[in-house]
Every structure is written in structure tokens, then in C-alpha cells.
PDB file of N, CA and C in Angstrom:
ATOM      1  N   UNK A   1       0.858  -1.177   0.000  1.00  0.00           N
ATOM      2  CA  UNK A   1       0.000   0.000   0.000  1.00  0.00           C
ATOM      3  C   UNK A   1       0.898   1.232   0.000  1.00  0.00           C
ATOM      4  N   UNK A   2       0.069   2.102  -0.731  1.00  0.00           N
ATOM      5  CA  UNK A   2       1.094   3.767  -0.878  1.00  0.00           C
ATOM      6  C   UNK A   2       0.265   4.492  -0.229  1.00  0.00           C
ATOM      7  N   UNK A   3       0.766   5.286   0.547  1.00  0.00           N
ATOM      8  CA  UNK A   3       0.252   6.336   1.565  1.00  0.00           C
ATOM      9  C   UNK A   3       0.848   7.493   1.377  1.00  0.00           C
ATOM     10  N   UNK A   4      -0.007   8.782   0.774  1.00  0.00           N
ATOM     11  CA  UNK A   4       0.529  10.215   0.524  1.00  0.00           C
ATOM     12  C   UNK A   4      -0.134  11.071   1.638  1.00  0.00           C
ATOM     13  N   UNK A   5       0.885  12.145   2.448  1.00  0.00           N
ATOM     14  CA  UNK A   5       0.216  13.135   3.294  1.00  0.00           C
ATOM     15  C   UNK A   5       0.869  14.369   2.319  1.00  0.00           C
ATOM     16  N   UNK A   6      -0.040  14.911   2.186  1.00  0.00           N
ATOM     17  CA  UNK A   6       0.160  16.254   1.587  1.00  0.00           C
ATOM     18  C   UNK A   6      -0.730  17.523   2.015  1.00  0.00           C
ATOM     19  N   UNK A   7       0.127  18.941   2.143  1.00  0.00           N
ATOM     20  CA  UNK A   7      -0.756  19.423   2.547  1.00  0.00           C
ATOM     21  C   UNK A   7      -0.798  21.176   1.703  1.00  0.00           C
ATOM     22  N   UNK A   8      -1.510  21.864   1.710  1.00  0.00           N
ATOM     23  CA  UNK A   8      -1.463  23.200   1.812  1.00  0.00           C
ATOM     24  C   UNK A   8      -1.698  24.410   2.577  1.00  0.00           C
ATOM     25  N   UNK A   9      -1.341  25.408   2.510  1.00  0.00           N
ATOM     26  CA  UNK A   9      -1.171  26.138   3.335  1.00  0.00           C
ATOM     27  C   UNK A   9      -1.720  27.377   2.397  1.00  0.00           C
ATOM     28  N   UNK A  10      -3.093  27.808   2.598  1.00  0.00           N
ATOM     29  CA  UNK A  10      -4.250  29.176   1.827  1.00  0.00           C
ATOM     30  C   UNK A  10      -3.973  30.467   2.644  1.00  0.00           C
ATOM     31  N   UNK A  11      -3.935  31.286   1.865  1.00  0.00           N
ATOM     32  CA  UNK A  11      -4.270  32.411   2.325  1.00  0.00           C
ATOM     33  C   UNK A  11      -5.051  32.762   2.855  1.00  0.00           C
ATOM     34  N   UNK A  12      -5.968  33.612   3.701  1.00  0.00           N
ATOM     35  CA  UNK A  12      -6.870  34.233   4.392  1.00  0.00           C
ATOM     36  C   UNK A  12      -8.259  34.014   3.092  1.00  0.00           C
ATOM     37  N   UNK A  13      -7.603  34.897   2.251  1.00  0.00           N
ATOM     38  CA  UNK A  13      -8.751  35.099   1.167  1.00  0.00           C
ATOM     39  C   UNK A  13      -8.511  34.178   0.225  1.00  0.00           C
ATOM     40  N   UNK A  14      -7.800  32.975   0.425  1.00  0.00           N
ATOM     41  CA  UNK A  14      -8.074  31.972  -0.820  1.00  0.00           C
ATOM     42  C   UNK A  14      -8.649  30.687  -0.064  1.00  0.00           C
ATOM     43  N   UNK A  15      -8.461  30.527   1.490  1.00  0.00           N
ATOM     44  CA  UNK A  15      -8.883  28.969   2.315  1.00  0.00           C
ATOM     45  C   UNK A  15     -10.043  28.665   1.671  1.00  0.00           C
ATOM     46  N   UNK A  16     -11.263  29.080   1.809  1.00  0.00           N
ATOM     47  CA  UNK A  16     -12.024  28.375   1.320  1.00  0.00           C
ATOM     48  C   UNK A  16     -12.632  28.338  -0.262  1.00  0.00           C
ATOM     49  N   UNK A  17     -12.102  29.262  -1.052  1.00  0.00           N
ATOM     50  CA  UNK A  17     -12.207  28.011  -2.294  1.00  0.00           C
ATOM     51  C   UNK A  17     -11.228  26.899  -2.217  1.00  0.00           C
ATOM     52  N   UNK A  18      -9.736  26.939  -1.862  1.00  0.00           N
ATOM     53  CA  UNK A  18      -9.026  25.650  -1.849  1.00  0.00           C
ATOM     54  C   UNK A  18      -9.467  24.606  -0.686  1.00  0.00           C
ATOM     55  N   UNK A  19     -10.744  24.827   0.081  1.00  0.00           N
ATOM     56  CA  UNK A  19     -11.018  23.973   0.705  1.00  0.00           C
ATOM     57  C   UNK A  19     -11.995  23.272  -0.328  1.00  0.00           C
ATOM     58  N   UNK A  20     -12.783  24.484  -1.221  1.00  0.00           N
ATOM     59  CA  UNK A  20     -13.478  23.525  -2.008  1.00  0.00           C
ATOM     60  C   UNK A  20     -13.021  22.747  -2.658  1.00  0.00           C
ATOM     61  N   UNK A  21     -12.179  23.282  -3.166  1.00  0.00           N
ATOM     62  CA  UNK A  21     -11.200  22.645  -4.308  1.00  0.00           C
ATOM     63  C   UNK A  21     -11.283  21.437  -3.934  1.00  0.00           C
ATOM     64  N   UNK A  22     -10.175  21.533  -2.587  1.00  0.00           N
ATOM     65  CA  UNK A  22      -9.657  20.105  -2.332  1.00  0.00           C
ATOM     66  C   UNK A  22     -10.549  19.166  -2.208  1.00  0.00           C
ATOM     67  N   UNK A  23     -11.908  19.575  -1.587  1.00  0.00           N
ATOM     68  CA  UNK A  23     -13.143  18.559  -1.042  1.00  0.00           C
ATOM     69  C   UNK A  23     -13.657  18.065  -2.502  1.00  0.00           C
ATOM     70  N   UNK A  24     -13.430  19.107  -3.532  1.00  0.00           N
ATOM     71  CA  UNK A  24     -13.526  18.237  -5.361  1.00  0.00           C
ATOM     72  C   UNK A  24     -12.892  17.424  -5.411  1.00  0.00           C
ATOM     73  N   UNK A  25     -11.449  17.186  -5.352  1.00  0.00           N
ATOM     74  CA  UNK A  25     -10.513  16.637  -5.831  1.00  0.00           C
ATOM     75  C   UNK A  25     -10.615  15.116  -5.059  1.00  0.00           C
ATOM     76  N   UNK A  26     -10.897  15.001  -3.399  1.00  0.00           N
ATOM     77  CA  UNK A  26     -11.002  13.498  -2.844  1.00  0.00           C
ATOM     78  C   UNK A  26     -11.944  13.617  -3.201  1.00  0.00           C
ATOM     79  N   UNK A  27     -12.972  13.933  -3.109  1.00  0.00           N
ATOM     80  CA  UNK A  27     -14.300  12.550  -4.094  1.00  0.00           C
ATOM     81  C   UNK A  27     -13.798  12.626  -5.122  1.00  0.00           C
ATOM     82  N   UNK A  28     -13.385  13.218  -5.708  1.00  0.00           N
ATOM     83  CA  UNK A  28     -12.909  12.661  -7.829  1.00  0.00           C
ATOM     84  C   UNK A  28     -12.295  11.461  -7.286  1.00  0.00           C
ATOM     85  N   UNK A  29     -10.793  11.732  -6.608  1.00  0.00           N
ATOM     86  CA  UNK A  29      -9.851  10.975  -6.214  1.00  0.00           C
ATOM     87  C   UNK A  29     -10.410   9.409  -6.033  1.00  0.00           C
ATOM     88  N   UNK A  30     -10.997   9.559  -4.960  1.00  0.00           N
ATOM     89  CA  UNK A  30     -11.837   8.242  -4.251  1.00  0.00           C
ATOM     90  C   UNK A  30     -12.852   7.091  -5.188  1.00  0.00           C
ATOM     91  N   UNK A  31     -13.051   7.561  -6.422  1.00  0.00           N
ATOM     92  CA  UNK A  31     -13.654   6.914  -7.334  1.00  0.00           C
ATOM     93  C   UNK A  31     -12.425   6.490  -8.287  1.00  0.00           C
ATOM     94  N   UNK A  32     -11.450   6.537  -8.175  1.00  0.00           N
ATOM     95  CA  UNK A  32     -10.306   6.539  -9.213  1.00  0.00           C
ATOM     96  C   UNK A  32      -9.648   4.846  -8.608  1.00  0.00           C
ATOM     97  N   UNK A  33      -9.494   3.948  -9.607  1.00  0.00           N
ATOM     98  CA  UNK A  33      -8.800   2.584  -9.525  1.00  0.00           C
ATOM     99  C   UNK A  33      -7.775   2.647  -8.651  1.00  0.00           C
ATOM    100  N   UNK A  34      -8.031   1.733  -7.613  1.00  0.00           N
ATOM    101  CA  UNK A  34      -6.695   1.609  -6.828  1.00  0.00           C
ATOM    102  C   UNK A  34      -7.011   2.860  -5.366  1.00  0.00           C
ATOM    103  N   UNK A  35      -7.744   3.615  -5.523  1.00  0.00           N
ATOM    104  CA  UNK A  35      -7.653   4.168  -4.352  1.00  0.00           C
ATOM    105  C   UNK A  35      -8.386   3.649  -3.312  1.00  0.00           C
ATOM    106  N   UNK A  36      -7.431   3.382  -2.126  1.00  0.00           N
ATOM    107  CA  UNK A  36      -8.236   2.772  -0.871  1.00  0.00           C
ATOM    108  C   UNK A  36      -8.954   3.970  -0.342  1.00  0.00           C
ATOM    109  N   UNK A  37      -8.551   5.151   0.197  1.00  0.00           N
ATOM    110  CA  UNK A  37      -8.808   6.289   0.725  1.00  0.00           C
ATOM    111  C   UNK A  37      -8.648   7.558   0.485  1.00  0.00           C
ATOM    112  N   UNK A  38      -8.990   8.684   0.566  1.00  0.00           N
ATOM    113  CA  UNK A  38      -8.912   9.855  -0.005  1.00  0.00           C
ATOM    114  C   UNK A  38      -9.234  10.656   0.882  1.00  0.00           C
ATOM    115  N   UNK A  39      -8.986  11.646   1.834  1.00  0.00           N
ATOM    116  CA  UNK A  39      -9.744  12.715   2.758  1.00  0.00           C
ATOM    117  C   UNK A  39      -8.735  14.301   3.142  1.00  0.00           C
ATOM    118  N   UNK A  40      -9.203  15.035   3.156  1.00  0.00           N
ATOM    119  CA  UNK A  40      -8.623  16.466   3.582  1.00  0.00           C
ATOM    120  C   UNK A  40      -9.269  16.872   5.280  1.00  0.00           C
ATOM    121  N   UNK A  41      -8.497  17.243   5.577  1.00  0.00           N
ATOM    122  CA  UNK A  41      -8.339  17.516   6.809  1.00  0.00           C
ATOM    123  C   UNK A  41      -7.904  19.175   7.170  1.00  0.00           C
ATOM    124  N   UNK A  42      -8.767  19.856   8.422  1.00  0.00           N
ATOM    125  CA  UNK A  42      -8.149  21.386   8.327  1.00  0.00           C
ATOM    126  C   UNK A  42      -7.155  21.493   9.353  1.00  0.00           C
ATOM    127  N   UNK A  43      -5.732  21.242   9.400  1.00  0.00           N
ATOM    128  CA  UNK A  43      -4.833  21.504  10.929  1.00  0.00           C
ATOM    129  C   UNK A  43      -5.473  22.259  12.236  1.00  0.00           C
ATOM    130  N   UNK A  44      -5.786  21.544  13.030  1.00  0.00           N
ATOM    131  CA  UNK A  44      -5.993  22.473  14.283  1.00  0.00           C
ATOM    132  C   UNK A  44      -5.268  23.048  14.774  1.00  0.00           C
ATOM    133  N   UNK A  45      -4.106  23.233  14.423  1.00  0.00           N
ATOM    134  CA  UNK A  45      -2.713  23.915  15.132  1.00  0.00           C
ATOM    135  C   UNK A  45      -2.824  25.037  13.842  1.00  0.00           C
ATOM    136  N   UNK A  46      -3.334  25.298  12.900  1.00  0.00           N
ATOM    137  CA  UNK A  46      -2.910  25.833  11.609  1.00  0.00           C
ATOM    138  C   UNK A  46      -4.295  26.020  10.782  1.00  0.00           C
ATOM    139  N   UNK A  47      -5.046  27.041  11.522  1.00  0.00           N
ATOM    140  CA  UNK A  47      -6.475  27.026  10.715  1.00  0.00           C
ATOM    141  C   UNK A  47      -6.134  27.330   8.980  1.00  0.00           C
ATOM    142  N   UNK A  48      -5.566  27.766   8.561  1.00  0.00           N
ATOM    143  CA  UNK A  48      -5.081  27.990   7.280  1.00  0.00           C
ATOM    144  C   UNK A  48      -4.489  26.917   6.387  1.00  0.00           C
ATOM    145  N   UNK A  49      -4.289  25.259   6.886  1.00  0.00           N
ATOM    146  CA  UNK A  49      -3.407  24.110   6.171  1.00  0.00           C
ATOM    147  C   UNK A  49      -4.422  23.394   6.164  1.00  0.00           C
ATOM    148  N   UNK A  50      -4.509  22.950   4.938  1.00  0.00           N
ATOM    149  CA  UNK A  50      -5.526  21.489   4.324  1.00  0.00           C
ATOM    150  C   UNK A  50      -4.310  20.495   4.556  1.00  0.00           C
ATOM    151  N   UNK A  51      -4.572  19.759   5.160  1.00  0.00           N
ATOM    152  CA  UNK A  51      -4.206  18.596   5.358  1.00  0.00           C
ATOM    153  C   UNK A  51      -4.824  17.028   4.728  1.00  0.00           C
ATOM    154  N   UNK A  52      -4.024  16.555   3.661  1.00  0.00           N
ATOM    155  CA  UNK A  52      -4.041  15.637   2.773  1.00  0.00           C
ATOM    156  C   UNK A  52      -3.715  14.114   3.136  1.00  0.00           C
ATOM    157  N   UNK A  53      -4.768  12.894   3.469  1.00  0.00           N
ATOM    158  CA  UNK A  53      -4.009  11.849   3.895  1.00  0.00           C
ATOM    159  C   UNK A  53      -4.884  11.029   2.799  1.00  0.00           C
ATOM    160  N   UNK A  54      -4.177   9.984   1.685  1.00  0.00           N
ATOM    161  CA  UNK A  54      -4.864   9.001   1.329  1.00  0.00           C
ATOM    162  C   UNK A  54      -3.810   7.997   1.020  1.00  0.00           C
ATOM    163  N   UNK A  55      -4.616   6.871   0.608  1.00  0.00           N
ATOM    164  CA  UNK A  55      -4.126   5.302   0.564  1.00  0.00           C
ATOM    165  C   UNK A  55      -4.330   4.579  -0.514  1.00  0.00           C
ATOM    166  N   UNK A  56      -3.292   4.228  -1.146  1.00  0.00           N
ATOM    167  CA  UNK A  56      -3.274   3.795  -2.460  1.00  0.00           C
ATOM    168  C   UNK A  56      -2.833   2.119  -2.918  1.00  0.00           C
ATOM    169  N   UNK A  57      -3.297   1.769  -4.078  1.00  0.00           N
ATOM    170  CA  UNK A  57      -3.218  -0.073  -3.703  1.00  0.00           C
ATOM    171  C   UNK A  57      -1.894  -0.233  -3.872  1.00  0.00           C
ATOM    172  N   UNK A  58      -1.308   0.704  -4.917  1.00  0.00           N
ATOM    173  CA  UNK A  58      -0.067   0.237  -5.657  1.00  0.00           C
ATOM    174  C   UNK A  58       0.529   1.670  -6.376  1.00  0.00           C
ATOM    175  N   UNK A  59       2.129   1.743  -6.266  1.00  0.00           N
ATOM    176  CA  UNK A  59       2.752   2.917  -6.902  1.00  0.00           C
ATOM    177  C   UNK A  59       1.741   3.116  -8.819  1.00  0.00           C
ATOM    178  N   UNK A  60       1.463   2.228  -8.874  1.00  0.00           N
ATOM    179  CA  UNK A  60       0.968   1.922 -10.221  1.00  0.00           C
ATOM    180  C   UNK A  60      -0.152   2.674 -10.174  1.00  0.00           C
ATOM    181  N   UNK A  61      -1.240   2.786  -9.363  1.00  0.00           N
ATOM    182  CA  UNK A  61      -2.377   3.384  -8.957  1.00  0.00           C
ATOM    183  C   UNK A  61      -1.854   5.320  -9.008  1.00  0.00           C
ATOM    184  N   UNK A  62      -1.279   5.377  -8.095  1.00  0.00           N
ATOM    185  CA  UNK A  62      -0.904   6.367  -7.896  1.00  0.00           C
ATOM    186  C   UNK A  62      -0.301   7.179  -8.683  1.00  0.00           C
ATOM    187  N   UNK A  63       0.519   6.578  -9.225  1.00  0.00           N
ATOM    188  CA  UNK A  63       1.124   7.349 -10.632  1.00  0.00           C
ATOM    189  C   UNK A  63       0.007   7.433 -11.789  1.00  0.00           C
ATOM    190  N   UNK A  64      -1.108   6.867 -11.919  1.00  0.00           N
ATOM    191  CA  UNK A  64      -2.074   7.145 -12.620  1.00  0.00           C
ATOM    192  C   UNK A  64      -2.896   8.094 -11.906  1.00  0.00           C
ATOM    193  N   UNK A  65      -2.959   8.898 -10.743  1.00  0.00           N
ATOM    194  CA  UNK A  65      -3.786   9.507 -10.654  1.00  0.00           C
ATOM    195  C   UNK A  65      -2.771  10.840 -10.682  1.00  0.00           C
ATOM    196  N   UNK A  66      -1.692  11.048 -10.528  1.00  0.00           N
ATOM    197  CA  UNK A  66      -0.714  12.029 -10.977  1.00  0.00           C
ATOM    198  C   UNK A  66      -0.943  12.326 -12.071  1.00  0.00           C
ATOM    199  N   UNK A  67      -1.275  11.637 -13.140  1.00  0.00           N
ATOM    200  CA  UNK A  67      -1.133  11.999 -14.423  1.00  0.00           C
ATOM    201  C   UNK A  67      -2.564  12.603 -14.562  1.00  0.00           C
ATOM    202  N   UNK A  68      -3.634  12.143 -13.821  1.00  0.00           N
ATOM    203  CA  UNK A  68      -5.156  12.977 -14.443  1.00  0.00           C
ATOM    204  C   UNK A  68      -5.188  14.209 -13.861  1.00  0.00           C
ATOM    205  N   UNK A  69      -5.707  14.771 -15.352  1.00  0.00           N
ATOM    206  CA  UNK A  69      -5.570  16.029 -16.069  1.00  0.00           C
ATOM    207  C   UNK A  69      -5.784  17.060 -14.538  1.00  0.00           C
ATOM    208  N   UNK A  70      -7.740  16.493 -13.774  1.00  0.00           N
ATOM    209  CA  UNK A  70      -8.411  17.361 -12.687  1.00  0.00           C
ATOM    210  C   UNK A  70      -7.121  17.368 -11.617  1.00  0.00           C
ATOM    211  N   UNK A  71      -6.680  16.175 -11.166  1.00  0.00           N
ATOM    212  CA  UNK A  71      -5.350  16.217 -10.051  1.00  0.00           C
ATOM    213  C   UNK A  71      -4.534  17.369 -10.352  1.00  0.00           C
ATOM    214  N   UNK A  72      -3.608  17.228 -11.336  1.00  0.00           N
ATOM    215  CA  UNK A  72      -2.538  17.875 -12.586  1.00  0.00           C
ATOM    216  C   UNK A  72      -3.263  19.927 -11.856  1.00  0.00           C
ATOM    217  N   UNK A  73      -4.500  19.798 -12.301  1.00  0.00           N
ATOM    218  CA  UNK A  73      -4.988  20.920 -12.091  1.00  0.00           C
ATOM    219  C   UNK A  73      -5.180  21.645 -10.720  1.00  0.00           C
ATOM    220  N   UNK A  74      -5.465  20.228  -9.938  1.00  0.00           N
ATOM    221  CA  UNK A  74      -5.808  21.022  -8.283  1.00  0.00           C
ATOM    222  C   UNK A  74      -4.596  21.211  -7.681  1.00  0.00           C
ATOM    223  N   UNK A  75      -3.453  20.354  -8.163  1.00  0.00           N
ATOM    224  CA  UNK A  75      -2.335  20.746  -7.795  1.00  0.00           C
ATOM    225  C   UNK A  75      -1.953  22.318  -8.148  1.00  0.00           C
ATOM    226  N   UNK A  76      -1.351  22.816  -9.001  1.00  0.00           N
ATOM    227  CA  UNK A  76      -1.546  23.583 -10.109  1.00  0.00           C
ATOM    228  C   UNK A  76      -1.673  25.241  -9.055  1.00  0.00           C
ATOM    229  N   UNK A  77      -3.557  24.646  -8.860  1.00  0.00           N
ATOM    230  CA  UNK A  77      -4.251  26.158  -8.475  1.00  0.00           C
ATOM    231  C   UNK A  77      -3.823  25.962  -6.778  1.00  0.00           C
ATOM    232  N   UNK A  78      -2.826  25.134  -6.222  1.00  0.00           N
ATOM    233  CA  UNK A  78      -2.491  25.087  -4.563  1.00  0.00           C
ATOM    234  C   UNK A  78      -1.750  25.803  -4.754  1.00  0.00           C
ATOM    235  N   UNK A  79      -0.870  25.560  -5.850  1.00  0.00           N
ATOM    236  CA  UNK A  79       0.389  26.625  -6.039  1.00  0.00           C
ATOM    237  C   UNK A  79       0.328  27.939  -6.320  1.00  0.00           C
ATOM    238  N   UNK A  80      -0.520  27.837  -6.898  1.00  0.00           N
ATOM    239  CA  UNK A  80      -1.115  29.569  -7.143  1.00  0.00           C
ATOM    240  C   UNK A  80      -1.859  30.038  -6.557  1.00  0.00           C
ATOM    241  N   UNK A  81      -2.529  29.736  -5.511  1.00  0.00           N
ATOM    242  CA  UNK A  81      -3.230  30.157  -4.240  1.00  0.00           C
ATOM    243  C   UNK A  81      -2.599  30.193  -3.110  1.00  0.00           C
ATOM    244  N   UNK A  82      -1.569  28.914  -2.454  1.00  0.00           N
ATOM    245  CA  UNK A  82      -1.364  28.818  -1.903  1.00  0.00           C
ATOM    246  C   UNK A  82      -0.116  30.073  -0.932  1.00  0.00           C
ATOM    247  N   UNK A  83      -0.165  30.254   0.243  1.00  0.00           N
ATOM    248  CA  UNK A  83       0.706  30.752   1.275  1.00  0.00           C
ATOM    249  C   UNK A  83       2.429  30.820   0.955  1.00  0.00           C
ATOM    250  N   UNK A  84       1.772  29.361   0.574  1.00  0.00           N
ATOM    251  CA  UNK A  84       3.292  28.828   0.126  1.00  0.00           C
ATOM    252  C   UNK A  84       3.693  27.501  -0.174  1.00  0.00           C
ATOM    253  N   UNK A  85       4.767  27.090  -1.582  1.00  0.00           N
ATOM    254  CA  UNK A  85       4.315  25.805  -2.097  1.00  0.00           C
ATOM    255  C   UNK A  85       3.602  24.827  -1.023  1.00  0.00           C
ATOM    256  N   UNK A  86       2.736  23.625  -2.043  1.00  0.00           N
ATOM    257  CA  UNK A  86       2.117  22.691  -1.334  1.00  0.00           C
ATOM    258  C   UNK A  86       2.911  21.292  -1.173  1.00  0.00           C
ATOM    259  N   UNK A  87       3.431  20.654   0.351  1.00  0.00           N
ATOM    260  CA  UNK A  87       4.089  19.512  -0.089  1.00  0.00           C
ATOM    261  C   UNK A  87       3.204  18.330  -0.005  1.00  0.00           C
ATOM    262  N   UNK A  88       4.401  17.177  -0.008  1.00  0.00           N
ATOM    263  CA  UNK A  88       3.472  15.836  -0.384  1.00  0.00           C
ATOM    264  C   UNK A  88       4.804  15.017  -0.047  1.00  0.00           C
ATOM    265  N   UNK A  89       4.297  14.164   0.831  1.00  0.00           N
ATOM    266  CA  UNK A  89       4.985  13.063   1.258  1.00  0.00           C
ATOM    267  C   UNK A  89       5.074  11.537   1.008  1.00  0.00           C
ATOM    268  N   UNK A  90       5.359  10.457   0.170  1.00  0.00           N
ATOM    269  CA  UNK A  90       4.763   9.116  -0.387  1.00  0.00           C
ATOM    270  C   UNK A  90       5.445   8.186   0.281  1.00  0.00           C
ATOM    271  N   UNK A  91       5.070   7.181   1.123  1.00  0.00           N
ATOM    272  CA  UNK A  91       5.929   6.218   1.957  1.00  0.00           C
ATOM    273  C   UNK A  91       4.918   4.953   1.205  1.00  0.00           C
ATOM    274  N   UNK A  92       5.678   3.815   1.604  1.00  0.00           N
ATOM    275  CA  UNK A  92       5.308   2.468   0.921  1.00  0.00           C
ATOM    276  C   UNK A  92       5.560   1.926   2.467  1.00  0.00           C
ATOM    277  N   UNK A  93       3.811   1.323   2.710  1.00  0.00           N
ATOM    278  CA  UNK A  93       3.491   1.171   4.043  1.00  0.00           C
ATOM    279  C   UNK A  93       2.943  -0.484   3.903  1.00  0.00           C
ATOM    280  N   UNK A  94       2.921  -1.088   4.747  1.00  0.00           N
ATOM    281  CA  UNK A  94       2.124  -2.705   5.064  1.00  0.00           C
ATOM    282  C   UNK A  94       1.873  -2.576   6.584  1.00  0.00           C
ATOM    283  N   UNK A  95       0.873  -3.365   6.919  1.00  0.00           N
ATOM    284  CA  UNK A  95       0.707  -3.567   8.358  1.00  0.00           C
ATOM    285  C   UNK A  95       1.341  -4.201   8.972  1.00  0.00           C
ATOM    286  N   UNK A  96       1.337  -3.628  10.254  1.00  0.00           N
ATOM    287  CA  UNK A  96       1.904  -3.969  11.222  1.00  0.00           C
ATOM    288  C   UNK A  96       1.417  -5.162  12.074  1.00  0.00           C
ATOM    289  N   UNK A  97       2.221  -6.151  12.355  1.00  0.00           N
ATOM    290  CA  UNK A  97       1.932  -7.240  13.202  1.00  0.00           C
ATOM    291  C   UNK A  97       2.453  -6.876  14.652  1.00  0.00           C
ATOM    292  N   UNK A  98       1.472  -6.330  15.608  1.00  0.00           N
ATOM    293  CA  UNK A  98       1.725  -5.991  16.744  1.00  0.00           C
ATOM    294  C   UNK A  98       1.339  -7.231  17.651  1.00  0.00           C
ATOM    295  N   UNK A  99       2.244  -7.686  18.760  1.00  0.00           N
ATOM    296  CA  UNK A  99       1.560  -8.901  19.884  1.00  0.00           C
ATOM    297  C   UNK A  99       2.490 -10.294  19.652  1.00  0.00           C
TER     298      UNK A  99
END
């Protein structure tokens, strides 16, 4: 499984269209092959950061949703809205056998 946290950081006068944005982009996301999970989150330490966590079956998955066009785009308008660039973190995760 691939697990991306990514987040942005809006301006005063841009947070909530890029909240819309983003709340477009996981449901698009979440219907897309291979995605286990998709959700945005607002930092409670950081009323201004969308916070990005989803779960993916396979690098294969994921690199296909990099490439669609709407992603390509919401990325895009974080950068041009955003505070300041948006990052993104990708770890290659399995469960844990705890006990």
C-alpha cells in the first residue's frame, strides 16, 4: 500500500475556495482505480493548512492519478493560491503485526 500526506497552506482570502477545491478533488480521487482512501483535513494547530491523507493499492495506482488532467490541475491552483508551495509526502506502508 502507498500512503501520501500532503498538505497546503491558503491564504486568508483563498482557504475556502481551496477547501473547495480540495473537497472536489477526494471525491474525484476516491472513485479513481486503486484508491483505498482519499480525505482532507483542516490543521488544528494551523487554521489555514488542508491537510491531505490518502491510501493507495499500488505505486501503479498512484502514478495514474498524478497523471489525471483534474489532479494535474488542483495541484496547479495550490500553487497559485497557496501561502506557500504545497508539499506531499509518499511512503510504501504494510501492516503492522503488533503482539
Amino acid at each position: 500500500m502507498i500512503v501520501v500526506l500532503g498538505s497546503i497552506v491558503a491564504k486568508p482570502d483563498t482557504f475556502e475556495v481551496l477547501k473547495r477545491l480540495g473537497l472536489e478533488h477526494v471525491h474525484r480521487s476516491r472513485s479513481e482505480p486503486g484508491c483505498i482512501s482519499h480525505a482532507v483535513h483542516v490543521d488544528t494547530e494551523n487554521p489555514m493548512k488542508l491537510v491531505f491523507v490518502e491510501k493507495w493499492k499500488d505505486a501503479a495506482a498512484l502514478a495514474t492519478h498524478f497523471k489525471v488532467k483534474a489532479s494535474i490541475d488542483f495541484v496547479n491552483k495550490g500553487r497559485e493560491m497557496g501561502a506557500e508551495a504545497p508539499t506531499i509526502e509518499i511512503y510504501e506502508a504494510s501492516p503492522a503485526k503488533l503482539g
